[in-house]
N, C-alpha and C. Protein backbone atom coordinates (compact mmCIF):
# COMPACT_ATOMS: atom_id res chain seq x y z
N UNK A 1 -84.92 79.37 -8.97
CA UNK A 1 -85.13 78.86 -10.31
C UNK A 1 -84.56 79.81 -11.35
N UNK A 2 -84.93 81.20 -11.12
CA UNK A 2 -84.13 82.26 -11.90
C UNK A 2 -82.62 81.99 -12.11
N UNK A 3 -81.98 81.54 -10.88
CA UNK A 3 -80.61 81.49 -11.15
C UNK A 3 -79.78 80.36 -12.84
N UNK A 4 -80.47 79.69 -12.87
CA UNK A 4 -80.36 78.48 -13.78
C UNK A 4 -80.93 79.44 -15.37
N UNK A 5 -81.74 80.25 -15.27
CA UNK A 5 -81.97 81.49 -16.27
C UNK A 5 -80.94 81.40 -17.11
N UNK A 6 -79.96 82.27 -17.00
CA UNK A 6 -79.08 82.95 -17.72
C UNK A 6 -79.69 84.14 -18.24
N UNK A 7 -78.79 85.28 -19.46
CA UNK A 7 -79.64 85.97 -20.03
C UNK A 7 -80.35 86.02 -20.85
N UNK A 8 -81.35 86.89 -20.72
CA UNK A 8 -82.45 87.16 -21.55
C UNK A 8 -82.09 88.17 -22.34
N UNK A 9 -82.16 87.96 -23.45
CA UNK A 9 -82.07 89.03 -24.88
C UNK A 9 -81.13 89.90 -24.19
N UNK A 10 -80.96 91.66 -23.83
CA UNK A 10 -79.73 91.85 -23.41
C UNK A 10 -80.23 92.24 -21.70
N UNK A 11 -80.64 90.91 -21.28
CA UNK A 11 -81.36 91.27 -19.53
C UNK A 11 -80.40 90.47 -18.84
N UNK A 12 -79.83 90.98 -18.42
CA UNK A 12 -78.50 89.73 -17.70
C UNK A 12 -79.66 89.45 -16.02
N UNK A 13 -80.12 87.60 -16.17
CA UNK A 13 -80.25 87.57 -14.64
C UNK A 13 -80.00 87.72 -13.89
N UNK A 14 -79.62 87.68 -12.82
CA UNK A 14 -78.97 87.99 -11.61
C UNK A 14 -79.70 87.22 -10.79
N UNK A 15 -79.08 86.20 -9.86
CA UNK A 15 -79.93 86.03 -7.81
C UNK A 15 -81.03 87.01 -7.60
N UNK A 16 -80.75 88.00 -7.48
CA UNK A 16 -81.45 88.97 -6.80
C UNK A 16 -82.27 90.32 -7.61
N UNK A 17 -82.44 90.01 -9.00
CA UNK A 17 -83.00 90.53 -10.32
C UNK A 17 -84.66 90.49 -9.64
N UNK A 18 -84.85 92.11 -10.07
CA UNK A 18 -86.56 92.01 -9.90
C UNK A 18 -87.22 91.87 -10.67
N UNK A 19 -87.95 90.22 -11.01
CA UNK A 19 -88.46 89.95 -11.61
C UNK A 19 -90.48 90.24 -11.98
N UNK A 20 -90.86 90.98 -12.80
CA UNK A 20 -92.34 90.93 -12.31
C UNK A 20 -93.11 89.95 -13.48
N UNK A 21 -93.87 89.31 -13.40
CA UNK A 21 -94.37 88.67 -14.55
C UNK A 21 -96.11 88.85 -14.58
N UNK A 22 -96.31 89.38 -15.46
CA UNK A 22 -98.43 89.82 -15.58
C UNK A 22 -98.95 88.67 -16.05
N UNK A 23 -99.86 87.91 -15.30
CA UNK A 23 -100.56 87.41 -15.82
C UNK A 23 -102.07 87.56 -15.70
N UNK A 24 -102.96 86.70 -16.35
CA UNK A 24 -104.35 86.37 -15.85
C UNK A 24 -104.68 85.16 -15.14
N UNK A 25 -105.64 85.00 -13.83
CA UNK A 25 -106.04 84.01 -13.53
C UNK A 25 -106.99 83.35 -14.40
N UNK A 26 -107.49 82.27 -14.57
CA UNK A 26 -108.54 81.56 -15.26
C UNK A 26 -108.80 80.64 -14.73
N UNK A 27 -109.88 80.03 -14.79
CA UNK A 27 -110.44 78.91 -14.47
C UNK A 27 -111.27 78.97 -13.56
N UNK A 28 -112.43 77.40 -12.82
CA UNK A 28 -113.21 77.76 -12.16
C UNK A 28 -113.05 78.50 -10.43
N UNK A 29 -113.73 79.13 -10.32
CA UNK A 29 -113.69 79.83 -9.08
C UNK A 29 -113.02 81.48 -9.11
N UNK A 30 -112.60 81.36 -10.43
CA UNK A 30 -112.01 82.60 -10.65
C UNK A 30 -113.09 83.54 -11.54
N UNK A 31 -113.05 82.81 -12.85
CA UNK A 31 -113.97 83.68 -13.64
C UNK A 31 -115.21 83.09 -14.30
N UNK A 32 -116.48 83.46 -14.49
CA UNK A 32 -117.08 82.67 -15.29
C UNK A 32 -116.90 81.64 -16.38
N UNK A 33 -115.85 82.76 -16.98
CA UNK A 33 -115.62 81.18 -18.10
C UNK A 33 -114.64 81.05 -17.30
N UNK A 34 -114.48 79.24 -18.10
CA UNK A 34 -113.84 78.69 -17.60
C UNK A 34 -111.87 78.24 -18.07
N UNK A 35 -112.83 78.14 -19.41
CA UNK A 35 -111.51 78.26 -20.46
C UNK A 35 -111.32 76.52 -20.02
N UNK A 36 -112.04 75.94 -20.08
CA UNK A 36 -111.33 74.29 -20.20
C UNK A 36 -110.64 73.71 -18.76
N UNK A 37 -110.23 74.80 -18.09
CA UNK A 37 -109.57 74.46 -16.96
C UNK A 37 -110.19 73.58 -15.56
N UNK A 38 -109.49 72.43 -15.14
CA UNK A 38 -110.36 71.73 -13.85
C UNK A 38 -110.10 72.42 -12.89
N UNK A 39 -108.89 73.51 -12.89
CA UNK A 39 -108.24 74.16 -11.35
C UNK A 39 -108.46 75.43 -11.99
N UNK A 40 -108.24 76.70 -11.00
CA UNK A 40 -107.02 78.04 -11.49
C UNK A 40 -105.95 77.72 -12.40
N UNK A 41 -105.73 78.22 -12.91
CA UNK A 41 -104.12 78.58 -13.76
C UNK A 41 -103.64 79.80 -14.07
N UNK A 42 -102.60 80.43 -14.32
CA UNK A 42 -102.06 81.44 -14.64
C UNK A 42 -101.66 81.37 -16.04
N UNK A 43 -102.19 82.30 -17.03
CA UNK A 43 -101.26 82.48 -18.35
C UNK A 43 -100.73 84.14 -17.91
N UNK A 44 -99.29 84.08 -18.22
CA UNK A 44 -98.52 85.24 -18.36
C UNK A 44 -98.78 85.81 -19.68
N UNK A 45 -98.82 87.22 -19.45
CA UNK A 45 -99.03 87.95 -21.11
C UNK A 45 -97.60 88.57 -21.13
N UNK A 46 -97.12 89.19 -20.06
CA UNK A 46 -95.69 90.22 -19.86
C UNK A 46 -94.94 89.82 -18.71
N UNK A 47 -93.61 90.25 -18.79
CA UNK A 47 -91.86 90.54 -18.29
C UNK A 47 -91.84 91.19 -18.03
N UNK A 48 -91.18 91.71 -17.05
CA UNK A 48 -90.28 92.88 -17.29
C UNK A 48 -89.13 92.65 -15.87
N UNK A 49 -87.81 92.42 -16.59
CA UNK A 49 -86.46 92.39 -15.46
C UNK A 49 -86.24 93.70 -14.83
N UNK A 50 -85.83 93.84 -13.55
CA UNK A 50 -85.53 95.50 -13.17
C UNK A 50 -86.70 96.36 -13.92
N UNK A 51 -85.96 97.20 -15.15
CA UNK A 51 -86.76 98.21 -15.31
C UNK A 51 -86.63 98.11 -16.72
N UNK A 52 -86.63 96.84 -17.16
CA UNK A 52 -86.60 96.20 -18.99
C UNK A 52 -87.70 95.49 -18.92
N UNK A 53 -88.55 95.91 -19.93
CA UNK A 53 -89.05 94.79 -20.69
C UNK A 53 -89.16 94.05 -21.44
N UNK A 54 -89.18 92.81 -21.30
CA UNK A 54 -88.67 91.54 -22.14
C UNK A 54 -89.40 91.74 -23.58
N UNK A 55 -88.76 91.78 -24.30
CA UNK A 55 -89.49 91.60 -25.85
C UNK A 55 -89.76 90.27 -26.48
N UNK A 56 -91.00 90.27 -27.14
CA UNK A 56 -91.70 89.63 -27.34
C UNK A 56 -90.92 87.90 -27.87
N UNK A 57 -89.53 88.03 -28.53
CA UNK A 57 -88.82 87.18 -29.25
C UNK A 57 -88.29 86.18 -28.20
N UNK A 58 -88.12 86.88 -27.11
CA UNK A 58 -87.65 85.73 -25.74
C UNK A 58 -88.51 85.92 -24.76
N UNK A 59 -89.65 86.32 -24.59
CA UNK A 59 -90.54 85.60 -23.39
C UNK A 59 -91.01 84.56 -23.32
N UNK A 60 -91.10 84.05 -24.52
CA UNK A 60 -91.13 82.48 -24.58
C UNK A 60 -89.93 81.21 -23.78
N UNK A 61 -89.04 82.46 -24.50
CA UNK A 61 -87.80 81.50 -23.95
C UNK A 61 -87.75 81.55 -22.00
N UNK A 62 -88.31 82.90 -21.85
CA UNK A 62 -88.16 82.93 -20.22
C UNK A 62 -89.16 81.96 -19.34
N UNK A 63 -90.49 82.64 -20.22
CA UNK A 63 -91.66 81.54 -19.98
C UNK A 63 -91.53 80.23 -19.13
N UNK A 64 -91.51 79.46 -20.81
CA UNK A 64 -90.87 77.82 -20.17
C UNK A 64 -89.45 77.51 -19.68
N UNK A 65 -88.56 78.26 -19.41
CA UNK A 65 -87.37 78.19 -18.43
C UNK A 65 -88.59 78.09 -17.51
N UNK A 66 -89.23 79.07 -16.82
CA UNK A 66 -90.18 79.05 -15.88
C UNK A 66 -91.29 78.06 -15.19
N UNK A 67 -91.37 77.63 -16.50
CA UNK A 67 -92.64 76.69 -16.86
C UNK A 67 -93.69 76.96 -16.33
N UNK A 68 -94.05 78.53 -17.10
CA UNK A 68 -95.14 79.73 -16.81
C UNK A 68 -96.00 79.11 -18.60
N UNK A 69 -97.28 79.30 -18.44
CA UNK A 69 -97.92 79.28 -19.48
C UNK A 69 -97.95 80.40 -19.82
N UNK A 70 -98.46 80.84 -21.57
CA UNK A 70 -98.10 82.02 -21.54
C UNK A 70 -99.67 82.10 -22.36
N UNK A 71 -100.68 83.38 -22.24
CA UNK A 71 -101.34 83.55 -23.11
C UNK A 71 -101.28 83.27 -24.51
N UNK A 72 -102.34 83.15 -25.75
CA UNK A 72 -102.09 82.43 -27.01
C UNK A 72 -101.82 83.80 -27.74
N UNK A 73 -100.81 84.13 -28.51
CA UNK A 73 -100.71 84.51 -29.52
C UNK A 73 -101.34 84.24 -30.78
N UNK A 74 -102.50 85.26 -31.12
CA UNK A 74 -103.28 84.93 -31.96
C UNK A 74 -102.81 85.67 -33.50
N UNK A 75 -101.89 86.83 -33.60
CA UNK A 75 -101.49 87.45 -34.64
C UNK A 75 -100.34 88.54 -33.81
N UNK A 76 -99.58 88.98 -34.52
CA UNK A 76 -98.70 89.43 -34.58
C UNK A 76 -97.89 90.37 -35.65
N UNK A 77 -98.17 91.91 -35.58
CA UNK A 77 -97.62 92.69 -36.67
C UNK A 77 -98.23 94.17 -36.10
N UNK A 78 -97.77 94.89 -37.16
CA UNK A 78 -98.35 96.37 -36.94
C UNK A 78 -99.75 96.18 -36.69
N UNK A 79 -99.89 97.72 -35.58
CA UNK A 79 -101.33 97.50 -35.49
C UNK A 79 -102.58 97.89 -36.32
N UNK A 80 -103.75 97.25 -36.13
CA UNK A 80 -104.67 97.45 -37.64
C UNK A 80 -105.85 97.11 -36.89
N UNK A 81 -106.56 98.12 -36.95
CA UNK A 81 -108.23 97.98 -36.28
C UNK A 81 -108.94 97.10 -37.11
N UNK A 82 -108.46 96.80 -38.15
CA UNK A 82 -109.44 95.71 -38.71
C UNK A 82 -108.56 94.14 -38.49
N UNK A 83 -107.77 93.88 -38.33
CA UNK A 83 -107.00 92.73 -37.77
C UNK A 83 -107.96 92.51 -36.38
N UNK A 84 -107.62 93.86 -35.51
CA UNK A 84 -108.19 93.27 -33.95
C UNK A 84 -109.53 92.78 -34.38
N UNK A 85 -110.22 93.20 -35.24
CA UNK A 85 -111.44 93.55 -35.16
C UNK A 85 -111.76 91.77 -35.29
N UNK A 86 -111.16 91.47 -36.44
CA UNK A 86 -111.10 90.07 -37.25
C UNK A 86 -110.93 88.92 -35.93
N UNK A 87 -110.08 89.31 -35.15
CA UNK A 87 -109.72 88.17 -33.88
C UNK A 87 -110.29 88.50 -32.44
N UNK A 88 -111.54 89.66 -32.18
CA UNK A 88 -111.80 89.33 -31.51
C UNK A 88 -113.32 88.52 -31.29
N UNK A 89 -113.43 88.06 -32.14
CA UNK A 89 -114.92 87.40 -32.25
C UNK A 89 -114.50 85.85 -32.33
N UNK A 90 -115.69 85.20 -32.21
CA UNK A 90 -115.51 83.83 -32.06
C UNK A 90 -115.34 82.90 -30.97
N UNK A 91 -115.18 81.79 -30.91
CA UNK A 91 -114.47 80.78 -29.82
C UNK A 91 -113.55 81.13 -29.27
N UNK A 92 -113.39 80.80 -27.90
CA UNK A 92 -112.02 80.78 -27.37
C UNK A 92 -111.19 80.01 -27.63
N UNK A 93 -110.07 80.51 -27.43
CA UNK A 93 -108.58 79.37 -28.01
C UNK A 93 -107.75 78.59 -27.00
N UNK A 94 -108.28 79.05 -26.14
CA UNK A 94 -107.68 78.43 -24.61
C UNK A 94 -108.30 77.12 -24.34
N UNK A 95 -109.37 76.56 -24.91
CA UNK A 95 -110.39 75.36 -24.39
C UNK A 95 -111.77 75.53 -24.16
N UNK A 96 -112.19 74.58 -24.07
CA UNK A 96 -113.64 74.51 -23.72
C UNK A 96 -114.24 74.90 -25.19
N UNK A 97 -115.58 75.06 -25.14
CA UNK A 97 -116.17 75.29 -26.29
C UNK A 97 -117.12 76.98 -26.13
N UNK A 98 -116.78 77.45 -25.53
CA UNK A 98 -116.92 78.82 -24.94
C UNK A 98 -116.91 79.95 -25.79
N UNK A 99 -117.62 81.05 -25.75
CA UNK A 99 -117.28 82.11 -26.59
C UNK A 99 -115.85 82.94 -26.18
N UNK A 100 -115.37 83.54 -27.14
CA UNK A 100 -113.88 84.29 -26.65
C UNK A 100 -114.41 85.50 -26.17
N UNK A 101 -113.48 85.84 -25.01
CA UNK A 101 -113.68 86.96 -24.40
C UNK A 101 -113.57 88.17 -24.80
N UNK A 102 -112.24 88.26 -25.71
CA UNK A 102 -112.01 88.70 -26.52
C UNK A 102 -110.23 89.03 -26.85
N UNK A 103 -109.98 90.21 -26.78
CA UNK A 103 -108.19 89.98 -27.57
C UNK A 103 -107.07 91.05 -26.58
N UNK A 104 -106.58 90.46 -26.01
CA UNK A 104 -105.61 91.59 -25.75
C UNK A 104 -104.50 92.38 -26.86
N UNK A 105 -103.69 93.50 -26.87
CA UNK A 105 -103.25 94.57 -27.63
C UNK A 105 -102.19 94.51 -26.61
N UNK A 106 -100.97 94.17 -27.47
CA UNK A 106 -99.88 95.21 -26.80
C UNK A 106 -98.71 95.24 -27.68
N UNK A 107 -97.86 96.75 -27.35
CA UNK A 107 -96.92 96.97 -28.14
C UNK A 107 -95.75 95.83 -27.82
N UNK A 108 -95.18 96.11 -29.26
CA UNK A 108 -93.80 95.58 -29.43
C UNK A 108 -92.48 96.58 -29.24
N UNK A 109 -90.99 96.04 -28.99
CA UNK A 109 -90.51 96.90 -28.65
C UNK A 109 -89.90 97.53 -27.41
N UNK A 110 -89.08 98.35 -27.58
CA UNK A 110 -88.50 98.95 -26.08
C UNK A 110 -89.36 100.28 -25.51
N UNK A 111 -90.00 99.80 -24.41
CA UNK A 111 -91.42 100.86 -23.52
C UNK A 111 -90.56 101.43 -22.44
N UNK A 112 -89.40 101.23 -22.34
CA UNK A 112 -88.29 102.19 -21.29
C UNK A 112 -88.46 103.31 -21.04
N UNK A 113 -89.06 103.82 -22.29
CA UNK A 113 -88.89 105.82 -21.95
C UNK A 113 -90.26 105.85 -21.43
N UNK A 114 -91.22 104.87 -21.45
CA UNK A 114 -92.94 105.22 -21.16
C UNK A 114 -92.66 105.28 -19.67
N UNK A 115 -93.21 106.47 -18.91
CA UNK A 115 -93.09 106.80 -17.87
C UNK A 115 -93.96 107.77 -17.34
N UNK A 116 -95.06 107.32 -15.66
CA UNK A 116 -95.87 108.00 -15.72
C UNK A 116 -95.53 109.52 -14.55
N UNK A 117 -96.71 110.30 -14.50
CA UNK A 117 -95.90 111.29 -13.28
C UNK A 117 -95.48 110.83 -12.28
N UNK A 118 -95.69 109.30 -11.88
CA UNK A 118 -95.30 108.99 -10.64
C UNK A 118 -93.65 108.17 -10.68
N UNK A 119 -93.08 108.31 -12.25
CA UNK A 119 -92.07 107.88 -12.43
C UNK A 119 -92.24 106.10 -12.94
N UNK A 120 -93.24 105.87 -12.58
CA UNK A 120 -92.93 104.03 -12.86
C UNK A 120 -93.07 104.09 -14.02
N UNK A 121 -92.48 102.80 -14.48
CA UNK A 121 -92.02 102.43 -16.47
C UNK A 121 -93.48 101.78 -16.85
N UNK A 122 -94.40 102.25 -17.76
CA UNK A 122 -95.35 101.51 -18.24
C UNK A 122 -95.37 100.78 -19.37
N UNK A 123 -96.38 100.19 -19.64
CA UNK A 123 -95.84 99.21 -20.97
C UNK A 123 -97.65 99.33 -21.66
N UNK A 124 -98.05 99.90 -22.74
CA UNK A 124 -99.15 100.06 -23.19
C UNK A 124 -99.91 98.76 -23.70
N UNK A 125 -101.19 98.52 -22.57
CA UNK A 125 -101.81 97.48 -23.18
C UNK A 125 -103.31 97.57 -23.11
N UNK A 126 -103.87 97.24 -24.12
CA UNK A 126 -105.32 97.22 -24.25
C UNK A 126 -106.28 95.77 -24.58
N UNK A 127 -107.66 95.97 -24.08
CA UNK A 127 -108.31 94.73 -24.63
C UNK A 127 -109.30 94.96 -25.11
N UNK A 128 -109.88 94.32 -26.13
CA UNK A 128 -110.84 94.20 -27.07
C UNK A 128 -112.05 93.40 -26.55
N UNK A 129 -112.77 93.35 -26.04
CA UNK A 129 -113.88 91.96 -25.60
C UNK A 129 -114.62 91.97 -27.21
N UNK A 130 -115.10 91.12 -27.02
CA UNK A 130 -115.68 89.85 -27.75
C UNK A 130 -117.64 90.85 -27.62
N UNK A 131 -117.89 90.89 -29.01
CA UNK A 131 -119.45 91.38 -29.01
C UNK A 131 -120.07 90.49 -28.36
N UNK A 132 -120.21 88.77 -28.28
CA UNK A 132 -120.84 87.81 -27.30
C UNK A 132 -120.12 88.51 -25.93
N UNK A 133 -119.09 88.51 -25.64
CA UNK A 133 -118.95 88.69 -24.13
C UNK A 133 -119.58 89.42 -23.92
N UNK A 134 -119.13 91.04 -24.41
CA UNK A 134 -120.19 91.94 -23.92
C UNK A 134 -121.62 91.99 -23.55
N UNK A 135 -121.98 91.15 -24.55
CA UNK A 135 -124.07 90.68 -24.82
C UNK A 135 -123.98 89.79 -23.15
N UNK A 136 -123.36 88.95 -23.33
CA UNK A 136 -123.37 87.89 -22.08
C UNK A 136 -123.24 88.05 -20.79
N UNK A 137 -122.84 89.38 -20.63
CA UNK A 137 -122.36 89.75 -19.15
C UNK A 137 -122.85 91.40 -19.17
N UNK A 138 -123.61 91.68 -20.00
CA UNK A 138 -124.39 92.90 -19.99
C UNK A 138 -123.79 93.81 -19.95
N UNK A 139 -122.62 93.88 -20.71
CA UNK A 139 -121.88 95.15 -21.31
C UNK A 139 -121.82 95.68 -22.42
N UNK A 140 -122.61 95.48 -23.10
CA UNK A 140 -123.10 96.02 -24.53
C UNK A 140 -123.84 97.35 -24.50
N UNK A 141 -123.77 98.61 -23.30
CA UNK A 141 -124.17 99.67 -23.21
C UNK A 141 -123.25 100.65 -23.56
């Protein structure tokens, strides 16, 4: 299916391109919530070709070439502890009528030089839970 690709921003596909894609499972049998879902599903949050990671402007585009769902983009800009703060409370945006879990964090940008002692390329990401999640699943210590 990759082959029909083409390139990505400056990621030339290739046949034989190592593709990795992060996602989360959801739905029943996986996690408590459910997020609306009747099965499992996968939303992808991250890319990365070889040893690039896809920036944020075409993972969309790789995405649905894929016809990978992709986590919801809830805001987008420099980062600001009072932004996260603002989106991680509330409903979920995925479905159901559920409290949100809360927000994932990740940079924008080329993470090429991020590299740990063991040499692999990292890509910095964090999550925020939700003050209900925490209360709900007894992590509020």
């Amino acid at each position: 299916m990759l082959d029909d690709v083409g390139p990505i921003a400056s990621v030339p596909l290739k046949p034989h391109s190592r593709v990795r894609v992060f996602s989360e499972a959801i739905g029943p049998g996986v996690k408590k919530l459910h997020y609306g879902a009747g099965s499992p599903v996968a939303r992808a949050f991250d890319i990365r070709v070889e040893e690039t990671w896809i920036d944020e402007d075409h993972k969309d585009e790789l995405l649905k070439s894929v016809r990978l769902d992709r986590v919801p983009i809830l805001w987008r800009g420099r980062f600001d502890p009072e932004v996260v703060e603002t989106y991680r409370q509330g409903n979920t945006t995925l479905g159901g009528s559920h409290i949100r879990e809360g927000v994932v964090i990740t940079a924008v940008g080329d993470q090429s030089k991020r590299t740990t002692d063991l040499g692999d390329s990292i890509r910095p990401i964090l999550k925020a839970h939700s003050d209900a999640f925490l209360k709900k699943f007894g992590m509020n210590d």
